[in-house]
C-alpha atoms as a PDB file:
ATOM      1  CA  UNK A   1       0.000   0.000   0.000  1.00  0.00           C
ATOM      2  CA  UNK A   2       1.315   3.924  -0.692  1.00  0.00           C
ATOM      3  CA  UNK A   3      -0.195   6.486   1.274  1.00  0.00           C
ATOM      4  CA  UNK A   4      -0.663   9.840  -1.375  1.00  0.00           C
ATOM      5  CA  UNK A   5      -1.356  13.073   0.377  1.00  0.00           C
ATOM      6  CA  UNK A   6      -3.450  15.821  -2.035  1.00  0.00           C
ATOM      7  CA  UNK A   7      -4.048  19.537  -1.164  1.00  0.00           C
ATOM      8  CA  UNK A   8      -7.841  19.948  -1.099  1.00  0.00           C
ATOM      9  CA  UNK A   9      -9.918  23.382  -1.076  1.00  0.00           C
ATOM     10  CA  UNK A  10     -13.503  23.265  -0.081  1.00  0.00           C
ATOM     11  CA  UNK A  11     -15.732  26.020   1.690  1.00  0.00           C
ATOM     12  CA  UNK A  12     -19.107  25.366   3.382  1.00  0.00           C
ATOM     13  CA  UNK A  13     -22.074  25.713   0.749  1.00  0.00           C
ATOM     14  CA  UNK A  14     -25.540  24.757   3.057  1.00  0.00           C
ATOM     15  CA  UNK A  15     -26.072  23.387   6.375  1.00  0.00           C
ATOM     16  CA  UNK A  16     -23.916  19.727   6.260  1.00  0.00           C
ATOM     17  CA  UNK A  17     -23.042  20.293   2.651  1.00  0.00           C
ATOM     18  CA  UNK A  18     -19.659  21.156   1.206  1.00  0.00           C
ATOM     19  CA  UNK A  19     -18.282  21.867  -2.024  1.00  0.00           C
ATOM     20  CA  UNK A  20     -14.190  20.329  -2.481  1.00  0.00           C
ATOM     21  CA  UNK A  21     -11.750  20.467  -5.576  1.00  0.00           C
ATOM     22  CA  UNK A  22      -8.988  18.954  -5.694  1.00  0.00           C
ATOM     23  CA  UNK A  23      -6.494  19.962  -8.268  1.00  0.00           C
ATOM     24  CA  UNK A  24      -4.323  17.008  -8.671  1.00  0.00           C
ATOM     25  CA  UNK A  25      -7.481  14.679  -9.738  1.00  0.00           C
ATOM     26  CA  UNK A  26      -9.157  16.565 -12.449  1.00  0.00           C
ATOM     27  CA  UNK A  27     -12.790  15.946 -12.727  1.00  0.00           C
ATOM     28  CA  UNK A  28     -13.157  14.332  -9.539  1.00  0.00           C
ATOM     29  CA  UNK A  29     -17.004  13.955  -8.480  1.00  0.00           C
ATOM     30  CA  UNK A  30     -17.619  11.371  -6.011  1.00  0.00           C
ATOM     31  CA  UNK A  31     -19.194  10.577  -2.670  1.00  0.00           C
ATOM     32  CA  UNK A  32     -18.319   9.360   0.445  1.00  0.00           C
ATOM     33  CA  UNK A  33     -19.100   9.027   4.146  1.00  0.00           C
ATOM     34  CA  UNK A  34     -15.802  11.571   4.480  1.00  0.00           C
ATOM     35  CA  UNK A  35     -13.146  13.346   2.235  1.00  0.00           C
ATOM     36  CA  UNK A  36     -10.971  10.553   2.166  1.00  0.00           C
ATOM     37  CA  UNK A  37     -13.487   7.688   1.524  1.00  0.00           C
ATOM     38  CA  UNK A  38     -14.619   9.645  -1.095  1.00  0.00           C
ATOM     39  CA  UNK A  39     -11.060  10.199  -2.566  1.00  0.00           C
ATOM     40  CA  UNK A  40     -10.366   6.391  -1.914  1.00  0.00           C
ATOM     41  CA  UNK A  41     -13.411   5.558  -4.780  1.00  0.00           C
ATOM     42  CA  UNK A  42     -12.121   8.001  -6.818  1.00  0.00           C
ATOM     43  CA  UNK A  43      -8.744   6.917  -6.841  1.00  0.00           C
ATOM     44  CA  UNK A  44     -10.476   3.133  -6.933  1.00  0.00           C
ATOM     45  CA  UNK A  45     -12.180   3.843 -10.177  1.00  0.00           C
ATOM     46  CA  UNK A  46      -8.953   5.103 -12.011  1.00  0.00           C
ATOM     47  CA  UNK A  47      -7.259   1.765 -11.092  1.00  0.00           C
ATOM     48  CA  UNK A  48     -10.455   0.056 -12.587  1.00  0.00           C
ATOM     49  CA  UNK A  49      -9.990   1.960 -15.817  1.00  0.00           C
ATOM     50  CA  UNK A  50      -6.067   1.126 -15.935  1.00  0.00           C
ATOM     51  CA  UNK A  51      -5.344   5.118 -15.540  1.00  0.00           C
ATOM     52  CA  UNK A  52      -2.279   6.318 -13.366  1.00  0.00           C
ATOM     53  CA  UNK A  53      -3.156   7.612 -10.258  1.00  0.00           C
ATOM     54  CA  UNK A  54      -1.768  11.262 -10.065  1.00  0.00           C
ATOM     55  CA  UNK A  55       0.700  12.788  -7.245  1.00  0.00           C
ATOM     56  CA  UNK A  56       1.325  16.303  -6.347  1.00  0.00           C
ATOM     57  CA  UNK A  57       5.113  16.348  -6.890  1.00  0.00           C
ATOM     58  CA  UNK A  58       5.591  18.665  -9.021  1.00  0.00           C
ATOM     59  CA  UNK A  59       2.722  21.003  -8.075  1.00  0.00           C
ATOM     60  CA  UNK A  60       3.755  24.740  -6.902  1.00  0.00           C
ATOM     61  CA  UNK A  61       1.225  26.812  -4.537  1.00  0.00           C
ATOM     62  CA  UNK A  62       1.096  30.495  -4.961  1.00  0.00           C
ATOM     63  CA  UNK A  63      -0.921  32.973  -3.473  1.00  0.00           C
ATOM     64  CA  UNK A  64      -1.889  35.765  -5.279  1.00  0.00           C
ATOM     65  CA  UNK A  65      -3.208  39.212  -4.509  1.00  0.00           C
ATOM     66  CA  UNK A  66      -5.115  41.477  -7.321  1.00  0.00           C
ATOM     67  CA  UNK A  67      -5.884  45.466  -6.993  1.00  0.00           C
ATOM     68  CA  UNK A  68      -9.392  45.518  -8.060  1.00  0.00           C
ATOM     69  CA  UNK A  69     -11.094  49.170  -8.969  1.00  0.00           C
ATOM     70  CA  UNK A  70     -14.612  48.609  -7.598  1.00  0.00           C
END
């Protein structure tokens, strides 16, 4: 077994409901009982379809601030 770590961003939509991305695994809608059983069938259903699982090696983080005129 390999344990793969992602960087996830989610924010609070409703009451109990979130919304999540994560940028390393493109397209990824799924469910789960939590983040990382739903991540778990995701990554589940590429091995199914013979598709390489993506990493986040070589994945740079910036932060970037914008001057906005409003």
């Amino acid at each position: 077994m390999k344990l793969l770590q992602y960087r996830i961003l989610l924010w609070k939509e409703a009451e109990d409901r979130y919304t999540v991305i994560i940028p390393t695994l493109p397209n990824c809608v799924t469910f789960g009982g939590t983040i990382e059983e739903a991540i778990e069938v995701y990554l589940e259903d590429l091995t199914d379809r013979g598709e390489e699982i993506p990493t986040e090696e070589d994945t740079l983080e910036y932060t970037l601030t914008v001057e906005t005129y409003t």
